[in-house]
N, C-alpha and C. Protein backbone atom coordinates (compact mmCIF):
# COMPACT_ATOMS: atom_id res chain seq x y z
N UNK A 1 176.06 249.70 187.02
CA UNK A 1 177.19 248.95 187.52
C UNK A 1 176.78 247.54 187.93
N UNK A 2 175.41 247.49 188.20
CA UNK A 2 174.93 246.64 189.06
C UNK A 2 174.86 245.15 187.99
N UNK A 3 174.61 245.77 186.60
CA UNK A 3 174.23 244.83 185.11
C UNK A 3 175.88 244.27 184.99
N UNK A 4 176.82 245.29 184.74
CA UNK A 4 178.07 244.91 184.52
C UNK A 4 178.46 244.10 185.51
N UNK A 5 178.41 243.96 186.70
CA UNK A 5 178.56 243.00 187.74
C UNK A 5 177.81 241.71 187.58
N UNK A 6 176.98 241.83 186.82
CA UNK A 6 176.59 240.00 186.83
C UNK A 6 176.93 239.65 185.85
N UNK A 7 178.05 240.29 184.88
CA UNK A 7 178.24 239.35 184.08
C UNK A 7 179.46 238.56 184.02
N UNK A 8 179.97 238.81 185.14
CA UNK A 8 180.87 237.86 185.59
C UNK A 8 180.44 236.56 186.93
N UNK A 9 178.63 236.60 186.70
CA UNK A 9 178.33 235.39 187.71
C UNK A 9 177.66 234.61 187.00
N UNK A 10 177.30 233.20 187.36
CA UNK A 10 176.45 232.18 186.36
C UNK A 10 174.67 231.87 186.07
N UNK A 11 175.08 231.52 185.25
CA UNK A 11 173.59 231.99 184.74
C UNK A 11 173.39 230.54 184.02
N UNK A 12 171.86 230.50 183.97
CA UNK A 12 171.46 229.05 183.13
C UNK A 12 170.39 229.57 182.67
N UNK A 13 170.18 228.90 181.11
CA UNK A 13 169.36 229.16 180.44
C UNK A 13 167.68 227.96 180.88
N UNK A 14 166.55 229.29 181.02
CA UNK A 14 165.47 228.66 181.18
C UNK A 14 164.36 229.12 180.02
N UNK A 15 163.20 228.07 179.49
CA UNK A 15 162.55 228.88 179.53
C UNK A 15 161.45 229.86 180.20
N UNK A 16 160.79 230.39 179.79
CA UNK A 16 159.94 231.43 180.39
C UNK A 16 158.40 230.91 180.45
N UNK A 17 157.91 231.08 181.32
CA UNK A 17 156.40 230.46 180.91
C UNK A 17 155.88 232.10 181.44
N UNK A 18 154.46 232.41 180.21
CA UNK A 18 154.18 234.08 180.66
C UNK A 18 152.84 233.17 180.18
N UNK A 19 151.72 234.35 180.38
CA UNK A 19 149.94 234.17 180.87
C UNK A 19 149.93 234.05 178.90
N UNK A 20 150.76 234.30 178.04
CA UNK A 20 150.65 233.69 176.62
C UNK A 20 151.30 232.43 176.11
N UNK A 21 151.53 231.99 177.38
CA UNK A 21 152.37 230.53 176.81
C UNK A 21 153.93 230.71 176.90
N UNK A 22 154.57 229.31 176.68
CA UNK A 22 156.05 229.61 176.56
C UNK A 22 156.68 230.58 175.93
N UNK A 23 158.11 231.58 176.17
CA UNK A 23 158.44 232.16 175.46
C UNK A 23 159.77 231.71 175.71
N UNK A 24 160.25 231.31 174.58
CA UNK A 24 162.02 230.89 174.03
C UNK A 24 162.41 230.34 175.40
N UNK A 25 163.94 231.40 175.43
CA UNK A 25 164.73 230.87 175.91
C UNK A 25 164.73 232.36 176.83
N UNK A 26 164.97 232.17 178.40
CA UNK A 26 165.83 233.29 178.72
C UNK A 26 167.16 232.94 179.88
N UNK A 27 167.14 233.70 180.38
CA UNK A 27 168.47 233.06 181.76
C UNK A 27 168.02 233.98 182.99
N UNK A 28 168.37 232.87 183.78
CA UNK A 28 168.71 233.58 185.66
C UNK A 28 169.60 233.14 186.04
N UNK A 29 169.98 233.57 186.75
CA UNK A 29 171.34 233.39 188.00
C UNK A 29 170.98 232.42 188.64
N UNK A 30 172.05 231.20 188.66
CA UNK A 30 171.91 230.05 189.06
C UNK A 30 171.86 230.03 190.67
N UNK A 31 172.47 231.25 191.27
CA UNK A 31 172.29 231.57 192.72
C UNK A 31 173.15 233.00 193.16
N UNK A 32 171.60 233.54 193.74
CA UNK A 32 172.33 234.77 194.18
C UNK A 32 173.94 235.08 194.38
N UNK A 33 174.70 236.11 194.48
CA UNK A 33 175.62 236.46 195.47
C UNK A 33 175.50 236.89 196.52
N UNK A 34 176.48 237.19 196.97
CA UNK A 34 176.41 237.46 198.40
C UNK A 34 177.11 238.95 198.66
N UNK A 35 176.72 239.69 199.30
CA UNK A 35 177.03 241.22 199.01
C UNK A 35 177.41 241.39 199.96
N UNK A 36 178.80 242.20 200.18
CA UNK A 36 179.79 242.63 201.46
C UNK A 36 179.78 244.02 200.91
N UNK A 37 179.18 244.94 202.26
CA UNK A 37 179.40 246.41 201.78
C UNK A 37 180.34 246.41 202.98
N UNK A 38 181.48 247.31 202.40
CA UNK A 38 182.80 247.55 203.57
C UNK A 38 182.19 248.62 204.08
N UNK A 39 182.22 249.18 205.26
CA UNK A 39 181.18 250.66 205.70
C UNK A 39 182.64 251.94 205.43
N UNK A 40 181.93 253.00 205.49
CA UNK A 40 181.00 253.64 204.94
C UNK A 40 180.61 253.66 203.76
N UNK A 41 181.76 253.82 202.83
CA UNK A 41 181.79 254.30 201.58
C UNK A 41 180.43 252.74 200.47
N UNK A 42 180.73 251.87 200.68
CA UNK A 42 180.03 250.63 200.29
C UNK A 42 178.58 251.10 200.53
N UNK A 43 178.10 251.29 201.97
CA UNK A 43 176.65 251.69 201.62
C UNK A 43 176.11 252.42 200.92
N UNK A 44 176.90 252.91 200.16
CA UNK A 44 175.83 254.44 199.05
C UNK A 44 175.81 253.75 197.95
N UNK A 45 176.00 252.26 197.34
CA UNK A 45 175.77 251.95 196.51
C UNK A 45 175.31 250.20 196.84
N UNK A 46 175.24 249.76 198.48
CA UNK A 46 174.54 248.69 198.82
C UNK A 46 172.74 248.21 198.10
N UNK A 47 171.68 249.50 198.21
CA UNK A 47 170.59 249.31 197.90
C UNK A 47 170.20 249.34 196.79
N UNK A 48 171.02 249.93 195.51
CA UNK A 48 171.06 249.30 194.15
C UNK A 48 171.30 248.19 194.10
N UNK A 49 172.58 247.80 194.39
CA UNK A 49 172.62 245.96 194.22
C UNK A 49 171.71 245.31 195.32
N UNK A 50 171.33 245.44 196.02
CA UNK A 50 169.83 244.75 196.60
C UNK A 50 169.01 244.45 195.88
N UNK A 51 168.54 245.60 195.09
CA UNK A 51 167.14 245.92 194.21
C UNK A 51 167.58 245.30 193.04
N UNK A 52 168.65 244.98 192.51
CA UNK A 52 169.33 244.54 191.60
C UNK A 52 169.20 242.42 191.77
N UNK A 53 169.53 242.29 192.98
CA UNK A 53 169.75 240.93 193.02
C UNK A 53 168.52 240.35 194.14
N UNK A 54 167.65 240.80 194.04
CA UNK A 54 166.83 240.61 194.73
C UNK A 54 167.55 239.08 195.63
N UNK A 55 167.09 239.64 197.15
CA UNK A 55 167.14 238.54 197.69
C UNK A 55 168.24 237.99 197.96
N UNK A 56 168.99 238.64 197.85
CA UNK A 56 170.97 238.20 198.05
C UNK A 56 171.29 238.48 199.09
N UNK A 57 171.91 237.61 200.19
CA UNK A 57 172.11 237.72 201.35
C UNK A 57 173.33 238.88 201.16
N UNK A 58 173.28 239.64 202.52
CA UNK A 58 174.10 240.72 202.48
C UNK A 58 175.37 240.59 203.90
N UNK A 59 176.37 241.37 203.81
CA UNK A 59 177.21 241.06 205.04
C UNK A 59 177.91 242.69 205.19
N UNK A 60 178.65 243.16 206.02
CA UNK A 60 179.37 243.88 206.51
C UNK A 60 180.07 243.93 207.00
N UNK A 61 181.63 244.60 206.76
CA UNK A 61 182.94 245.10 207.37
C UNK A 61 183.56 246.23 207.28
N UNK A 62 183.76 246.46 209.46
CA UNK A 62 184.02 248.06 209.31
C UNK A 62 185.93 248.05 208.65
N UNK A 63 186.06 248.24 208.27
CA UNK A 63 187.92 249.04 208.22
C UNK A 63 188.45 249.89 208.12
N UNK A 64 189.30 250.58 209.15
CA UNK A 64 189.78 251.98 209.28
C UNK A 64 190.81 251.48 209.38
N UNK A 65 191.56 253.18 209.60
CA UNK A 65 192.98 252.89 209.45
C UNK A 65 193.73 253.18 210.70
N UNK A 66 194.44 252.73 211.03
CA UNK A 66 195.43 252.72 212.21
C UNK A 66 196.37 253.45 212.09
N UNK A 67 195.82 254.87 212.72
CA UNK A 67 196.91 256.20 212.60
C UNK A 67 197.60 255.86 213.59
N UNK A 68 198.00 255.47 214.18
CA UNK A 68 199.13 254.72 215.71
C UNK A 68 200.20 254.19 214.84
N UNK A 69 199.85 253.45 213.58
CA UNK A 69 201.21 252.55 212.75
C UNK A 69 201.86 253.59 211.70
N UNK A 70 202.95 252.99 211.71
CA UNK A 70 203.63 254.16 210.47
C UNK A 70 203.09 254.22 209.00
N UNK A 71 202.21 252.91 208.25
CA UNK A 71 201.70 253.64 207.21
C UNK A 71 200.31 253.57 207.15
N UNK A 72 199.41 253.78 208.66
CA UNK A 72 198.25 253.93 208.46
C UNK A 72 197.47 252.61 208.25
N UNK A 73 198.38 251.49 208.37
CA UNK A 73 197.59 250.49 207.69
C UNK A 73 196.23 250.26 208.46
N UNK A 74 195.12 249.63 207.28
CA UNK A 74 194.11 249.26 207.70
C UNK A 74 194.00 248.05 208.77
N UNK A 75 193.26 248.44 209.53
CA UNK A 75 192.62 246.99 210.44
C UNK A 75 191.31 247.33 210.73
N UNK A 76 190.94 245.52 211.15
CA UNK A 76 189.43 245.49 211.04
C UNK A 76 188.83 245.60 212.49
N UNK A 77 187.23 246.11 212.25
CA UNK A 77 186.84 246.82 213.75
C UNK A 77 185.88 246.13 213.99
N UNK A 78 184.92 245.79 212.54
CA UNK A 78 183.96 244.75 212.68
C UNK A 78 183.89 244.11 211.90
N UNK A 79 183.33 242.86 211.81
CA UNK A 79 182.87 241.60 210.64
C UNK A 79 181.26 241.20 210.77
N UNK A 80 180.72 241.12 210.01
CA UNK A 80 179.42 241.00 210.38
C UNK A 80 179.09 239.70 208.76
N UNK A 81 179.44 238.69 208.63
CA UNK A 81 179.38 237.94 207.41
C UNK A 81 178.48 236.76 207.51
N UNK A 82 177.42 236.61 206.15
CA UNK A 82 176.37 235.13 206.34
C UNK A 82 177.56 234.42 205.77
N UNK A 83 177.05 233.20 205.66
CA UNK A 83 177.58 231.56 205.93
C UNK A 83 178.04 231.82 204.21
N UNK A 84 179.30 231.35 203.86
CA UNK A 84 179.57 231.45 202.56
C UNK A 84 180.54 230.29 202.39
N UNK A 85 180.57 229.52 201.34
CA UNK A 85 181.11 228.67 200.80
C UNK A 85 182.08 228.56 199.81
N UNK A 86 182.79 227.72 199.83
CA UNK A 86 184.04 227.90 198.71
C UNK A 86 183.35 228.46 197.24
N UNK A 87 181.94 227.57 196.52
CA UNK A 87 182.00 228.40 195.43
C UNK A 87 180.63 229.76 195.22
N UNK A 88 180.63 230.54 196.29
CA UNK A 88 179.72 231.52 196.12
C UNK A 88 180.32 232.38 195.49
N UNK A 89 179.88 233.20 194.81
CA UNK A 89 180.38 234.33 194.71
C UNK A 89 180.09 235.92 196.03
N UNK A 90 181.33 236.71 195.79
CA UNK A 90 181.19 237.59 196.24
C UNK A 90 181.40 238.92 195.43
N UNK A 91 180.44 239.84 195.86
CA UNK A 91 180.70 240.68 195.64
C UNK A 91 180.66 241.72 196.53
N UNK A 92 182.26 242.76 196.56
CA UNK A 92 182.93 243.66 197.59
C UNK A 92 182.24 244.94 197.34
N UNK A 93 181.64 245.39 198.01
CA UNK A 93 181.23 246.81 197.24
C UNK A 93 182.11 247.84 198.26
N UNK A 94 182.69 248.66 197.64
CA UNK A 94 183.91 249.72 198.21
C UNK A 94 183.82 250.32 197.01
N UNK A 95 183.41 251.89 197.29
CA UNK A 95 183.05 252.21 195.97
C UNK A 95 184.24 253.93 195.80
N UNK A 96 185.55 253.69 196.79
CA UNK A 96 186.38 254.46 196.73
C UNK A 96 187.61 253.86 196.69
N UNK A 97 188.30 253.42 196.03
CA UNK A 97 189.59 252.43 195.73
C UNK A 97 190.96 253.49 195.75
N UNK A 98 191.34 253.93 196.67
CA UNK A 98 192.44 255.07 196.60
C UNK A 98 193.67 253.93 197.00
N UNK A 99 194.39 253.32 198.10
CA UNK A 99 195.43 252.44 198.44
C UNK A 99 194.63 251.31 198.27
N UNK A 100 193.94 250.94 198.08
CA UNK A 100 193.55 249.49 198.10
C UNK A 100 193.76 248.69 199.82
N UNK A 101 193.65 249.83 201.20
CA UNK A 101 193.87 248.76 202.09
C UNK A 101 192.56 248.18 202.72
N UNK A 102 191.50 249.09 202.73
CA UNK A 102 190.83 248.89 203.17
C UNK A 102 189.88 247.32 202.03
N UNK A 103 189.63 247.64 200.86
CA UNK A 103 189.24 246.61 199.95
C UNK A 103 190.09 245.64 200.12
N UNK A 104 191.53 245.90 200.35
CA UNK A 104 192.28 244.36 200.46
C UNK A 104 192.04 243.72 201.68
N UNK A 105 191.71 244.33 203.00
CA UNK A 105 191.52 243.77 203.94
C UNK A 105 190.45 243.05 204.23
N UNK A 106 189.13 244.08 203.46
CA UNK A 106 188.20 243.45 203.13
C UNK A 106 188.03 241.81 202.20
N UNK A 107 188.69 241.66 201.52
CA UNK A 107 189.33 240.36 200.65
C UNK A 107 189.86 239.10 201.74
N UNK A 108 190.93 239.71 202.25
CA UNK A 108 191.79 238.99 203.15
C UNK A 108 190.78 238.29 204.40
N UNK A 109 189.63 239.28 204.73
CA UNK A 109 188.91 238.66 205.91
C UNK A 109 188.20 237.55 205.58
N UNK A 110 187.53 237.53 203.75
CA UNK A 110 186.49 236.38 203.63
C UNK A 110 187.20 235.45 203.36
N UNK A 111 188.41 235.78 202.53
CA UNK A 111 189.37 234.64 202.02
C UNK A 111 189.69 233.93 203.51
N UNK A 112 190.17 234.32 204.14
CA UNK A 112 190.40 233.78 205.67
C UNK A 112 189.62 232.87 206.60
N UNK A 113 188.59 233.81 206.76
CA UNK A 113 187.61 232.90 207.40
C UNK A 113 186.38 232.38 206.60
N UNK A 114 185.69 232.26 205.49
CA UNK A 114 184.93 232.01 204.97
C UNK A 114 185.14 231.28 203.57
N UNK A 115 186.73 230.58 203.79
CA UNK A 115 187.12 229.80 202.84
C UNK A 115 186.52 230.11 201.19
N UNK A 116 186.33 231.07 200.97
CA UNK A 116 185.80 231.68 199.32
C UNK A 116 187.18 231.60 198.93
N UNK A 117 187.06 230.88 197.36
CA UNK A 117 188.25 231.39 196.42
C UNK A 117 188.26 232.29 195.60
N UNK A 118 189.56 232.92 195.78
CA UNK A 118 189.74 234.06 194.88
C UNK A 118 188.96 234.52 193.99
N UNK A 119 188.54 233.53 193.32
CA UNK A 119 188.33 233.25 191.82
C UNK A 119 186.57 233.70 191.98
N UNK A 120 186.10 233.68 193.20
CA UNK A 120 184.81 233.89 193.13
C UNK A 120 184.39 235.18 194.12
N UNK A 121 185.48 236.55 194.09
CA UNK A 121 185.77 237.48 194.35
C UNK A 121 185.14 238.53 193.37
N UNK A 122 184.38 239.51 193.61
CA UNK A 122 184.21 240.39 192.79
C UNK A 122 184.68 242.09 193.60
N UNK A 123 185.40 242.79 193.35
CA UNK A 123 185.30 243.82 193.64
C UNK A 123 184.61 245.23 192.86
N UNK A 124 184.15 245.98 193.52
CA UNK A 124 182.93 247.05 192.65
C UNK A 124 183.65 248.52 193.44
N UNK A 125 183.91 249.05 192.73
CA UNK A 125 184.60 250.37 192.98
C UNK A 125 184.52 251.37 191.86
N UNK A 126 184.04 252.55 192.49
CA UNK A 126 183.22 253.54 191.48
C UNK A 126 184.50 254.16 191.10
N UNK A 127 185.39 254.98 191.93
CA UNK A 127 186.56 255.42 191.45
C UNK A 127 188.01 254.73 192.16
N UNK A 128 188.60 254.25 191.19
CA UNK A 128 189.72 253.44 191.50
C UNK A 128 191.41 254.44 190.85
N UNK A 129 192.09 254.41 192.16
CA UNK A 129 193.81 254.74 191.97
C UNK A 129 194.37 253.34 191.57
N UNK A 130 195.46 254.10 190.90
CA UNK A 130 196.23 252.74 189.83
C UNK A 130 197.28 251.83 190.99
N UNK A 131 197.28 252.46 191.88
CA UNK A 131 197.93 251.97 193.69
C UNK A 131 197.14 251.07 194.25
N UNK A 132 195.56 251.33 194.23
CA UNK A 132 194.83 250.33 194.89
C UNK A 132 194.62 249.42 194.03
N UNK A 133 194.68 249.41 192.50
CA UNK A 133 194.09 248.11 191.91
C UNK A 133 194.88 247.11 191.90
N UNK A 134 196.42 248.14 191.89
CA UNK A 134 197.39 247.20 191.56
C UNK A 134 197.96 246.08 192.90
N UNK A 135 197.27 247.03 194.27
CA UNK A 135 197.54 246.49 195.27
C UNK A 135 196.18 245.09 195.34
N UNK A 136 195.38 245.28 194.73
CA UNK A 136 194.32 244.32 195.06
C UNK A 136 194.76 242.91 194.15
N UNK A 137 195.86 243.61 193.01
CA UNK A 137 195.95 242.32 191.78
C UNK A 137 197.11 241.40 192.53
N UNK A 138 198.15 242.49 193.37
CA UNK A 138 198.91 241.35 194.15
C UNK A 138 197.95 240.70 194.98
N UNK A 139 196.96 240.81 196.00
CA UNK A 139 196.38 240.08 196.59
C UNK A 139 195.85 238.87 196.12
N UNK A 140 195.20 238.81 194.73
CA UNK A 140 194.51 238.37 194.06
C UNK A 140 195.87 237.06 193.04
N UNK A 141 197.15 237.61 193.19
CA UNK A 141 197.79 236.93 192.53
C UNK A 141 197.48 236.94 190.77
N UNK A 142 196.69 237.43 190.70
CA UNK A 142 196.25 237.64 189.04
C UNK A 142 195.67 238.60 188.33
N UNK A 143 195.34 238.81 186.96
CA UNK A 143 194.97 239.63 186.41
C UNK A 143 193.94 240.76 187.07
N UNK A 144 193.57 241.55 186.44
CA UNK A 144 192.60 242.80 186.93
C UNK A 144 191.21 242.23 186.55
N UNK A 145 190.82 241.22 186.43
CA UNK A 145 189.71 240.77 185.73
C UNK A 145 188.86 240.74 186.93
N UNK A 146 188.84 240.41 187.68
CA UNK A 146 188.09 240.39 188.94
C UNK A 146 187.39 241.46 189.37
N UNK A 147 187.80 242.93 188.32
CA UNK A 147 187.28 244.13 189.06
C UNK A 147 186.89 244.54 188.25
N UNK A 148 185.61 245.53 188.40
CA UNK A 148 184.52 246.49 187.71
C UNK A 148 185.31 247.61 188.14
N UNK A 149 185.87 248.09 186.76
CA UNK A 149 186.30 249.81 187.03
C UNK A 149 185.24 251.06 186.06
């Protein structure tokens, strides 16, 4: 999942220098992402994309749901986020997509305070309901492209 996820981040072609001399052409990631595991469900697939992106600053948000309101909606309990900029990318790891509130809230918090655009949103969800994606594409205002299903 971790391969399919970078191929929606940027990359520049370098070459390679190895102990036989130059070789061609290859590519790296012009700069890490930045990895938001929503807790719980996000950490069982946080330390693959670690090992994956070596060196990618990481962040955390708790969201549960508020059995006190009539539909349960999600709210947030904690935020724990590094310094992110309009064009970083992110990537959401929530790797249970059933209503989409908890991943949308998750969205709504960086979009909010950490001025990221949409556009540099990734969500990663192992099993996704056709309720939560569709709830994440209104958030998103656009296509499903943004998400690894």
């Amino acid at each position: 999942m971790a391969l399919e996820t970078a191929q929606f981040l940027n990359f520049e072609q370098k070459t390679i220098q190895t102990p036989c001399g130059l070789f061609g052409k290859g590519v790296i990631l012009k700069r890490n992402p930045i990895l938001v595991s929503v807790y719980r469900a996000g950490l069982s697939i946080l330390d693959t994309y670690r090992n994956f992106f070596v060196g990618a600053p990481c962040g955390f948000l708790g969201v549960k749901r508020n059995e006190e309101s009539e539909q349960a909606e999600p709210q947030m309990y904690y935020s724990n986020l590094p310094h992110m900029s309009s064009d970083d990318k992110i990537i959401i790891l929530e790797t249970m997509l059933a209503t989409g509130g908890s991943a949308g809230m998750a969205i709504l918090e960086v979009l909010k305070n950490k001025n990221v655009t949409p556009e540099n949103i990734i969500v990663v969800a192992v099993i996704c309901a056709i309720d939560g994606v569709e709830r994440l594409a209104r958030i998103f205002h656009e296509s499903q492209k943004n998400f690894i299903k």
